[in-house]
C-alpha atoms as a PDB file:
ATOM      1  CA  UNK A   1      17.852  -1.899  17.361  1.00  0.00           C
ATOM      2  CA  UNK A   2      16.786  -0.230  14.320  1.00  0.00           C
ATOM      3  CA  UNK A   3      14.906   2.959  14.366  1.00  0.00           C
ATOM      4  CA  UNK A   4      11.615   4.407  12.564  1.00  0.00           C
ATOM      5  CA  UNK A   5      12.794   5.445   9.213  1.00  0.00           C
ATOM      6  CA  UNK A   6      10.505   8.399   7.728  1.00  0.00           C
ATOM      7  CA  UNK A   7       9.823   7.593   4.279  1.00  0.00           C
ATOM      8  CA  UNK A   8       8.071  10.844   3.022  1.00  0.00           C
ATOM      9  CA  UNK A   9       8.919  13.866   4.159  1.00  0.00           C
ATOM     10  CA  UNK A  10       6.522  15.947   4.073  1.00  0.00           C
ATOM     11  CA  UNK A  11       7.782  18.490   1.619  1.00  0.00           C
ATOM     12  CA  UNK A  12       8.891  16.566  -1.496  1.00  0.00           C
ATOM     13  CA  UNK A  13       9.400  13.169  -3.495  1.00  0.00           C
ATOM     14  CA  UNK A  14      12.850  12.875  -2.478  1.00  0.00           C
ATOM     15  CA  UNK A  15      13.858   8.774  -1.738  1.00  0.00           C
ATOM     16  CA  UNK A  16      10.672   8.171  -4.361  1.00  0.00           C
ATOM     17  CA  UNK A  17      10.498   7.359  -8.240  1.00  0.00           C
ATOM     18  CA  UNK A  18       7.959   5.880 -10.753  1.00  0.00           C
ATOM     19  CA  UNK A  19       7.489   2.760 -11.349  1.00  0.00           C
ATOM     20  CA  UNK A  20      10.160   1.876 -13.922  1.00  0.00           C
ATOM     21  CA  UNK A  21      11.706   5.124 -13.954  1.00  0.00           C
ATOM     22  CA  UNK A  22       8.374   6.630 -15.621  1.00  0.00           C
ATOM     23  CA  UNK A  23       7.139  10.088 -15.265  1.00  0.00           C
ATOM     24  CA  UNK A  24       4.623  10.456 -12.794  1.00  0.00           C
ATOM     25  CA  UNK A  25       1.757  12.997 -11.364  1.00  0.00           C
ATOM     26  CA  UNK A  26       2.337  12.151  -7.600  1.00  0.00           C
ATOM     27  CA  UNK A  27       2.879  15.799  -6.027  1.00  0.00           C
ATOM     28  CA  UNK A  28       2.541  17.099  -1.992  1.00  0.00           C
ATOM     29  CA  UNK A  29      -0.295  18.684  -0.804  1.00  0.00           C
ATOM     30  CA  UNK A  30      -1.887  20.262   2.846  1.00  0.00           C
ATOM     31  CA  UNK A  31      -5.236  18.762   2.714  1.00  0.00           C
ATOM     32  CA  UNK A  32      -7.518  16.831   0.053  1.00  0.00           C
ATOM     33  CA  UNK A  33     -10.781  17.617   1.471  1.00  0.00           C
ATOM     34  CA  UNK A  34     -13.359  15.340  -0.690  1.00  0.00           C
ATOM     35  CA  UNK A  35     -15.341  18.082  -3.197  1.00  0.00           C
ATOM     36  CA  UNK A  36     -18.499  18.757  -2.698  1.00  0.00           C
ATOM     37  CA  UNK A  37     -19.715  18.464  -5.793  1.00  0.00           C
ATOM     38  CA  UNK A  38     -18.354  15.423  -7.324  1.00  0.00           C
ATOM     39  CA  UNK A  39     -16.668  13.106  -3.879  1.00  0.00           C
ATOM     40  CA  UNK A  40     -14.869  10.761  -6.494  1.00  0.00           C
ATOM     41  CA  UNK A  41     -12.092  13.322  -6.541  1.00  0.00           C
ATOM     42  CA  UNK A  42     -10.069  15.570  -4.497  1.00  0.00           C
ATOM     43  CA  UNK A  43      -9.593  19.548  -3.730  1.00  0.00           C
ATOM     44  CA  UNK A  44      -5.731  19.340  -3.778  1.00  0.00           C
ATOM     45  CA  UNK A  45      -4.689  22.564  -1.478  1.00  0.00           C
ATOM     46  CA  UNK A  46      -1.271  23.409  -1.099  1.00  0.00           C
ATOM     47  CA  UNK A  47       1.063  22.962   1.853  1.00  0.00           C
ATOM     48  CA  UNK A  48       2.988  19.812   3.031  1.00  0.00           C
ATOM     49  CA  UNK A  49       2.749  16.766   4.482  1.00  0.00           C
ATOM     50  CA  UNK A  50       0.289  14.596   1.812  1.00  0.00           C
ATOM     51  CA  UNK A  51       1.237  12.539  -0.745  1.00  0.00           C
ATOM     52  CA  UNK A  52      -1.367  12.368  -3.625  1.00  0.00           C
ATOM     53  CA  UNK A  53      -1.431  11.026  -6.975  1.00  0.00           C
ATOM     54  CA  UNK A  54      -2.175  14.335  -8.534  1.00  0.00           C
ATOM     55  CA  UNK A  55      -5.241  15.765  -9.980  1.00  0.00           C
ATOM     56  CA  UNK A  56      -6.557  13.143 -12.250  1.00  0.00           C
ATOM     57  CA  UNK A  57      -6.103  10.336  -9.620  1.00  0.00           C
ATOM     58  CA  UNK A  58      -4.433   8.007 -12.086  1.00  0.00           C
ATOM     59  CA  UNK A  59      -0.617   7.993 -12.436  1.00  0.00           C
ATOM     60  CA  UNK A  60       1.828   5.561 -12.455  1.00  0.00           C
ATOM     61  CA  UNK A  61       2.879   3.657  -9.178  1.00  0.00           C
ATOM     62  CA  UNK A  62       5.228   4.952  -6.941  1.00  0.00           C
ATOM     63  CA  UNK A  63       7.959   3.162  -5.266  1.00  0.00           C
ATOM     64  CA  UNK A  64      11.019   3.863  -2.684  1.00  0.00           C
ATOM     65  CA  UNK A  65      14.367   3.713  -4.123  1.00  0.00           C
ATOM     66  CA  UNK A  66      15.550   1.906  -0.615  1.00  0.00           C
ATOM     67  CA  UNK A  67      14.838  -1.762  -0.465  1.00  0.00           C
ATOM     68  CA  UNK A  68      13.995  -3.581   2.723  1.00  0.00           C
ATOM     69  CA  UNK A  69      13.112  -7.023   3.888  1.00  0.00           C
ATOM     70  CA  UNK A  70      11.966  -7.650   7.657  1.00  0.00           C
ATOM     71  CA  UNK A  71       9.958  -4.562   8.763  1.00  0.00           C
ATOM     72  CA  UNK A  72       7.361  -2.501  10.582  1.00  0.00           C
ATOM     73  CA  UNK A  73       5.045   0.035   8.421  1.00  0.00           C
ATOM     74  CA  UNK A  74       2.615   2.383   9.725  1.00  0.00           C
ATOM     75  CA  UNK A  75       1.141   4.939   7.133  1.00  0.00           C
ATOM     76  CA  UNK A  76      -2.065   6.662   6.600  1.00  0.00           C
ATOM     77  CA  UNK A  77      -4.182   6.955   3.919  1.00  0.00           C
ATOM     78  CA  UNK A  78      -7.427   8.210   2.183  1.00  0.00           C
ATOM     79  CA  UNK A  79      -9.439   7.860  -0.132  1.00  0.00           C
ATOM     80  CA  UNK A  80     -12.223   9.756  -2.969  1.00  0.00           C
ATOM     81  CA  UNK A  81     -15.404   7.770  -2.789  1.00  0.00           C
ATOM     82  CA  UNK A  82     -15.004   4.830  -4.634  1.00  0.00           C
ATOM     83  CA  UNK A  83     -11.321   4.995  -4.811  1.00  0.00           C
ATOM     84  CA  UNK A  84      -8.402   1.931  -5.322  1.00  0.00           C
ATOM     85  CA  UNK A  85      -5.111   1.592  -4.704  1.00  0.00           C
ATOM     86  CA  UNK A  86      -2.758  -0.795  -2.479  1.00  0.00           C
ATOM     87  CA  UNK A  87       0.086  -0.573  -0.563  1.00  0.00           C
ATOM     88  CA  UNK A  88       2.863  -3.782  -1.806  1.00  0.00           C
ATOM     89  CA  UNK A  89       5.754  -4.764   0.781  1.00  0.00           C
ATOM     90  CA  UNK A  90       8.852  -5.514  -1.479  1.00  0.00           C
ATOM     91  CA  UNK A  91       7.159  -4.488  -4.370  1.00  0.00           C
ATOM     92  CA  UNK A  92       5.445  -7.497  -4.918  1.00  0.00           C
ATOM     93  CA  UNK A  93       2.776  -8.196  -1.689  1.00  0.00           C
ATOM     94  CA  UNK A  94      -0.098  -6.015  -1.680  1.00  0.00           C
ATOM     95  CA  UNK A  95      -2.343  -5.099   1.153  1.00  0.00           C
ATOM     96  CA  UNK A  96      -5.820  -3.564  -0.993  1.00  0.00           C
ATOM     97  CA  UNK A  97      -6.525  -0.029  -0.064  1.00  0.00           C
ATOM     98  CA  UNK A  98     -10.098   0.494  -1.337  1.00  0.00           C
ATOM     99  CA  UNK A  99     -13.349   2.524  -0.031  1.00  0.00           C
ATOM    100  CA  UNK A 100     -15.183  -0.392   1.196  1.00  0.00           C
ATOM    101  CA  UNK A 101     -17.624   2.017   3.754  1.00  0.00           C
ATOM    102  CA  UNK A 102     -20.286  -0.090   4.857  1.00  0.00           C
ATOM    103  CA  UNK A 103     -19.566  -2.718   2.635  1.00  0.00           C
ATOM    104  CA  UNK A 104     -20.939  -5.937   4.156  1.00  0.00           C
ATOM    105  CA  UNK A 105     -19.437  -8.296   2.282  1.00  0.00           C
ATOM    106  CA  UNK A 106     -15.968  -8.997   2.758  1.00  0.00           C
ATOM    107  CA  UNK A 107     -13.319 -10.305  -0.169  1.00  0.00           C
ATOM    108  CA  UNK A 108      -9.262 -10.450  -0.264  1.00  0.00           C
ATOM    109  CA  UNK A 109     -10.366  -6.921  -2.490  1.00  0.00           C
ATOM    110  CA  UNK A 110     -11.778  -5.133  -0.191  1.00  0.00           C
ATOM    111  CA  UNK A 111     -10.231  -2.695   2.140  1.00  0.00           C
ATOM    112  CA  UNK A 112      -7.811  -4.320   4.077  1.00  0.00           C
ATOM    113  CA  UNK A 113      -7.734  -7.757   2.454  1.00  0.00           C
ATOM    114  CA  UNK A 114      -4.203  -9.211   1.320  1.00  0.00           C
ATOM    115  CA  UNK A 115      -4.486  -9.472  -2.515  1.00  0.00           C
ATOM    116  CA  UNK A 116      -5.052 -12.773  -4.561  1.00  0.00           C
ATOM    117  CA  UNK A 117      -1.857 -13.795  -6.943  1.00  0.00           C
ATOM    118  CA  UNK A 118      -2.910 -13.620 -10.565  1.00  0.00           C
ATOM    119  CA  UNK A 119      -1.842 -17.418 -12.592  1.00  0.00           C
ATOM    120  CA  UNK A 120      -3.562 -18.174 -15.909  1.00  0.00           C
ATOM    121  CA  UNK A 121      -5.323 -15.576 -15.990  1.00  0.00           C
ATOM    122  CA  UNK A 122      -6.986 -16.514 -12.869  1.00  0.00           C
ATOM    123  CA  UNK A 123      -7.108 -15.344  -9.241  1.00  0.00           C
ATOM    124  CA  UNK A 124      -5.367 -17.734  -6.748  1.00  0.00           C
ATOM    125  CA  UNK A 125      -5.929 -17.554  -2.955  1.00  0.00           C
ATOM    126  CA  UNK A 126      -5.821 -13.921  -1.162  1.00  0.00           C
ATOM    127  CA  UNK A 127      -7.304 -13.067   2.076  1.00  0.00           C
ATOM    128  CA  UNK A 128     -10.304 -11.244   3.369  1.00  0.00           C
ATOM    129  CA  UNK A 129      -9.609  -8.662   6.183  1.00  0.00           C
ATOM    130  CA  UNK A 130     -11.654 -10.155   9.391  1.00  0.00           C
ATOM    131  CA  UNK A 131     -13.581  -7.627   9.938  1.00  0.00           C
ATOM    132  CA  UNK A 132     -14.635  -4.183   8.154  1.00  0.00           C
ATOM    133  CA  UNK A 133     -12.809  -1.843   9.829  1.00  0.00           C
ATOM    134  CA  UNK A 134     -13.251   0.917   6.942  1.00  0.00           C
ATOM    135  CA  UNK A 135     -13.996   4.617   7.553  1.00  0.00           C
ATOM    136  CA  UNK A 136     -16.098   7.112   5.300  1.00  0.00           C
ATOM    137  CA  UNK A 137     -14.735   8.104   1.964  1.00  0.00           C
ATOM    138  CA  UNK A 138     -12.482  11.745   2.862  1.00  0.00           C
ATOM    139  CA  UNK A 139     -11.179  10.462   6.441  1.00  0.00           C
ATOM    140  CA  UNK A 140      -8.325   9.094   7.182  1.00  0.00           C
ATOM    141  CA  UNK A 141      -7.195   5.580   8.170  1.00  0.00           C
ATOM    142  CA  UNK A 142      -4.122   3.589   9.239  1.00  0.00           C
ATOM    143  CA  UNK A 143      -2.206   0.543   8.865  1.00  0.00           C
ATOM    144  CA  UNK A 144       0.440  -0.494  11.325  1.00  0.00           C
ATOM    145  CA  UNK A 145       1.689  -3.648   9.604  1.00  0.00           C
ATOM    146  CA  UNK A 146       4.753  -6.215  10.669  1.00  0.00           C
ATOM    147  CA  UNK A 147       6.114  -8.314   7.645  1.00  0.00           C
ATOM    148  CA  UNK A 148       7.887 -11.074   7.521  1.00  0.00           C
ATOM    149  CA  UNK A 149      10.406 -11.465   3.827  1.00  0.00           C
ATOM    150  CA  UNK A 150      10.957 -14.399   2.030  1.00  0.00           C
ATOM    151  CA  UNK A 151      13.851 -16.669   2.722  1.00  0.00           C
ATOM    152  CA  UNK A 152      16.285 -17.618   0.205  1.00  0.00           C
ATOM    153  CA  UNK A 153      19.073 -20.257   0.457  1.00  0.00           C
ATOM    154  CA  UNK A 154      22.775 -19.228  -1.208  1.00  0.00           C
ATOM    155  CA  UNK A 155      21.649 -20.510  -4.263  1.00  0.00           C
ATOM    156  CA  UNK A 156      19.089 -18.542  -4.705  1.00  0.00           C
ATOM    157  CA  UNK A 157      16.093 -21.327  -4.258  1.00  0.00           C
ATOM    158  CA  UNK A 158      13.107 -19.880  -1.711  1.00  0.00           C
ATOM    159  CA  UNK A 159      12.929 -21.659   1.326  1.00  0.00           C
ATOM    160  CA  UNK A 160      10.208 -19.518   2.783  1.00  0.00           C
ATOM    161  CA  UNK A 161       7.168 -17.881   2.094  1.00  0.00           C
ATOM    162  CA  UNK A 162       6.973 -14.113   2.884  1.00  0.00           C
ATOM    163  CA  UNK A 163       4.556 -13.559   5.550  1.00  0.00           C
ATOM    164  CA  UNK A 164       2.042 -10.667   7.138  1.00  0.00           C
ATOM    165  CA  UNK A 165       2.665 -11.268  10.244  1.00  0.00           C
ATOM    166  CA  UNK A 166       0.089  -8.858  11.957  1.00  0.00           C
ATOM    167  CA  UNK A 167      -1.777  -6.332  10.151  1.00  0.00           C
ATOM    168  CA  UNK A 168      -3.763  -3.602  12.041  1.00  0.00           C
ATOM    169  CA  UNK A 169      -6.365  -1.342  10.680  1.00  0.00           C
ATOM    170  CA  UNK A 170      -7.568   1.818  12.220  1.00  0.00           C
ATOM    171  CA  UNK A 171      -6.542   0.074  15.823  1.00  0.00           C
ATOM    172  CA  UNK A 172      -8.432  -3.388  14.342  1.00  0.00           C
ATOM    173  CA  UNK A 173      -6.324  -6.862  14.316  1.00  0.00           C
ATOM    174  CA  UNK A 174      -7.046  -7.679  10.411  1.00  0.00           C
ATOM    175  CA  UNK A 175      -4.818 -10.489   9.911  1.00  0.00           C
ATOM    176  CA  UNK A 176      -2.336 -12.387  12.095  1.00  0.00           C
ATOM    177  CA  UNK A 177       0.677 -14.832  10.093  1.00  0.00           C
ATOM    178  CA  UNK A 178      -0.822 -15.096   6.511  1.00  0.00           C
ATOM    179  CA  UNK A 179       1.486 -16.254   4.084  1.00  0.00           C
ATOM    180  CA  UNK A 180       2.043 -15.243   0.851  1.00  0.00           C
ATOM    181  CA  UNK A 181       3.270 -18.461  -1.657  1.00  0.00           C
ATOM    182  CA  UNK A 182       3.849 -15.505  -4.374  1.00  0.00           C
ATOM    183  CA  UNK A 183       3.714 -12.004  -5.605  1.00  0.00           C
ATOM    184  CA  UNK A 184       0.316 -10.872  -5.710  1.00  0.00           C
ATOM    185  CA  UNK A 185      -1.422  -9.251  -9.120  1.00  0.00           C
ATOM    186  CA  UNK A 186      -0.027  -6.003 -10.261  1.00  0.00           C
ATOM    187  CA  UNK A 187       3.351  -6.620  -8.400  1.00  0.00           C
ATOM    188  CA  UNK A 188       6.754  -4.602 -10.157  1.00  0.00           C
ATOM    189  CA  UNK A 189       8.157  -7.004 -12.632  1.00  0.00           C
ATOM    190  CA  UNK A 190      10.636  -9.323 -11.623  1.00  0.00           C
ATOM    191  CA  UNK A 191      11.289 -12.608  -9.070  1.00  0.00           C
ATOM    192  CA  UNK A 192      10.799 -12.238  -5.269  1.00  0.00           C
ATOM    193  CA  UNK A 193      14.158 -11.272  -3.353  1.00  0.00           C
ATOM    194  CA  UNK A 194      15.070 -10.864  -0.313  1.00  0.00           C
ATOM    195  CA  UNK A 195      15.599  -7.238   0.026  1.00  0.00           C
ATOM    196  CA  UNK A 196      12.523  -4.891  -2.031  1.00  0.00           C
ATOM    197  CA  UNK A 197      11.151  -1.531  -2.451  1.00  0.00           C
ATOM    198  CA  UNK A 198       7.644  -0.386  -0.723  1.00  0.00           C
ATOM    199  CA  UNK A 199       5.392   0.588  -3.338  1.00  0.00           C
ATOM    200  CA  UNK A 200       2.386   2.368  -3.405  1.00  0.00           C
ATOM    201  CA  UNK A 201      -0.494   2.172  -6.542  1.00  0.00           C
ATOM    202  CA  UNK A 202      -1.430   5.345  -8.271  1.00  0.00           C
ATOM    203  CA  UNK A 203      -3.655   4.919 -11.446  1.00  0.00           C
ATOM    204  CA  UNK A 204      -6.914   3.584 -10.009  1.00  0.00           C
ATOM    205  CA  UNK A 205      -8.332   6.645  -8.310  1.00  0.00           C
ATOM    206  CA  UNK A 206      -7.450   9.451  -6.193  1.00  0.00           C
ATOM    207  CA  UNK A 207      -5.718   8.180  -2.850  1.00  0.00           C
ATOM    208  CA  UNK A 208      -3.354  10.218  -0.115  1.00  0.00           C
ATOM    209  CA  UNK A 209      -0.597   8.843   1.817  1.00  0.00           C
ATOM    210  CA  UNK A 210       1.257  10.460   5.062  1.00  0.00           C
ATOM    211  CA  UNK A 211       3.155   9.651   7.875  1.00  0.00           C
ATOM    212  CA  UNK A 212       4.927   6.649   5.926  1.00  0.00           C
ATOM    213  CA  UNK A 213       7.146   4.980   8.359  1.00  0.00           C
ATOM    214  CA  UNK A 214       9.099   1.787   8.535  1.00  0.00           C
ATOM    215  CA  UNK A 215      11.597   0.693  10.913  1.00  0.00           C
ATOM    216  CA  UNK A 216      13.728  -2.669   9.965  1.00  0.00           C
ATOM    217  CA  UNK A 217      13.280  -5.734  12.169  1.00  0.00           C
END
């Protein structure tokens, strides 16, 4: 049986690189208390154990340089008010981090919702999170997330889609077997596989990650 695998360490970006092999602004902090003058950003204090997306809040996306397929994520995020980002299994499915506090309205972008594919310029399907399970901008949350890869016969042809089987958010059931016909917008380049990074988006506003852990199933 496979055990949890501790994707950030606490202290550094080794196992992590830029989208592309780009320079990035992603750098470990302590604590990102929200400021108190302007809550769209970040103090950055120093220590370990954060992963932030550096001062600006608007870097290029970060990705592991290990590839996986069938697995169980938990991480832990937050977010400046009015902050974006996402968190895409294999690169290419994302699950929409956004501050949506006390949003009533729910979409497949808001916090929590599986992310709409992108064809002809248009969006195509996506899924709302069931509920609103958000938390105040400056606090942090969780996913605990089982995933399900796509299939692939030996020639290479998809047989099956890949699949959220169960997503949790701060200890609420979100979404239970949603399928995923195709990479969703602002995927990494390239076909679906079988085997993919974890990638997490940096240029749309400041965001923390810690405690990112996956364990293969």
């Amino acid at each position: 049986m496979s055990s949890w695998i501790d994707l950030f360490n606490g202290r550094d970006l080794s196992g992590w690189q830029g989208l592309g092999g780009v320079e990035h602004e992603w750098q470990v902090a302590g604590a990102l208390p929200l400021l108190s003058d302007d809550p769209g950003h970040f103090e950055i204090q120093a220590g370990e154990g954060v992963l932030v997306n550096g001062k600006a809040g608007k870097t290029a996306n970060l990705l592991t340089e290990q590839v996986f397929g069938d697995c169980e994520l938990h991480l832990e995020f937050v977010m400046a008010k009015g902050s974006n980002s996402g968190v895409y299994f294999m690169g290419h499915y994302e699950i929409q981090v956004f501050d949506s506090w006390e949003a009533e309205e729910l979409k497949y972008s808001s916090c929590g919702g599986i992310y709409c594919r992108w064809i002809n310029q248009q969006p195509v399907g996506g899924t709302p999170p069931r509920v609103n399970a958000s938390r105040a901008p400056g606090e942090w949350q969780s996913y605990d997330v089982i995933f399900r890869a796509p299939q692939f016969n030996d020639g290479g042809e998809k047989v099956s889609n890949g699949r959220f089987e169960k997503v949790v958010w701060n200890g609420e059931v979100v979404h239970e077997n949603v399928e995923v016909e195709g990479s969703t917008r602002a995927a990494m380049d390239g076909p679906e596989q079988a085997l993919g990074p974890l990638m997490v988006q940096g240029d749309h506003g400041p965001v923390g990650y810690r405690n990112i852990r996956l364990k293969e199933i």
